[in-house]
Protein backbone atom coordinates (compact mmCIF):
# COMPACT_ATOMS: atom_id res chain seq x y z
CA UNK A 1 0.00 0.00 0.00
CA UNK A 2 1.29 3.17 -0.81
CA UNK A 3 0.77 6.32 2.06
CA UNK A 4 -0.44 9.53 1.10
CA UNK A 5 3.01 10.82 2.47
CA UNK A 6 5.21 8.47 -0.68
CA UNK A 7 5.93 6.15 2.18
CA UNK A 8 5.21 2.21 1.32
CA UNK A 9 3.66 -0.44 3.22
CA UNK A 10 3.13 -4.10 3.16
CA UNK A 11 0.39 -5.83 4.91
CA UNK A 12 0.14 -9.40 6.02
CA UNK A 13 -3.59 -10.88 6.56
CA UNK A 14 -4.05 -13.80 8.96
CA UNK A 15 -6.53 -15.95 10.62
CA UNK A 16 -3.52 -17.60 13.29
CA UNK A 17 0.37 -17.26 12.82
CA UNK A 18 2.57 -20.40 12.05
CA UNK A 19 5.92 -20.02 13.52
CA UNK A 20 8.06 -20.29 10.02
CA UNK A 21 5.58 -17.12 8.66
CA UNK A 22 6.70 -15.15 11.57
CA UNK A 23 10.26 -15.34 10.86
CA UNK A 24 9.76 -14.61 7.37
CA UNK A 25 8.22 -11.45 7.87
CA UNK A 26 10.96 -10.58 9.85
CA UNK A 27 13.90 -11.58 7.84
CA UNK A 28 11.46 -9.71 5.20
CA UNK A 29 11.40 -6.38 7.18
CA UNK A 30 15.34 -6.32 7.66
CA UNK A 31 15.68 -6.93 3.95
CA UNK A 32 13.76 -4.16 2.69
CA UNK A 33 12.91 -0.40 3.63
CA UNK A 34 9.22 -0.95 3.93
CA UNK A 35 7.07 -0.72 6.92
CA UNK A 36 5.50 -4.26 7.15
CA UNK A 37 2.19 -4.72 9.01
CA UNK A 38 0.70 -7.83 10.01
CA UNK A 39 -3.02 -8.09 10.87
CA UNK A 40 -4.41 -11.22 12.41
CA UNK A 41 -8.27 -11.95 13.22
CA UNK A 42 -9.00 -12.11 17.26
CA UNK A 43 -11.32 -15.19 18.73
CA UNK A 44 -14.60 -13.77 19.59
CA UNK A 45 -13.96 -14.57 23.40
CA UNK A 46 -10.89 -12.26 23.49
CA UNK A 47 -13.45 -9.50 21.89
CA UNK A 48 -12.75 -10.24 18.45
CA UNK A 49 -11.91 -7.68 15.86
CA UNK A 50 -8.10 -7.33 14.87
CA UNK A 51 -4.77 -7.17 15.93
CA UNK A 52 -2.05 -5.57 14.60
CA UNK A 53 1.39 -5.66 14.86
CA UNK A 54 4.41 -3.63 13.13
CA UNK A 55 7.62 -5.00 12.35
């Protein structure tokens, strides 16, 4: 996604987080002079909604 402001982002969609897809963001994020966001769906009896987290 590109920012009003020029700036770029990548975003990451996911229903649960396997431990491999993790790291790869990561390695991902040092590689490359993006801002990489990761959204992942909440279980309705933590509230629901979304989570987000910036690497």
């Amino acid at each position: 996604m590109m920012r009003s402001d020029g700036t770029m982002e990548m975003h990451e969609v996911k229903g649960f987080w396997q431990d491999d897809a993790r790291v790869k963001i990561k390695v991902a994020a040092d590689m490359y002079p993006l801002k990489f966001i990761a959204v992942k769906r909440q279980a309705k009896k933590n509230g629901g909604g979304w989570s987000i987290e910036e690497f």
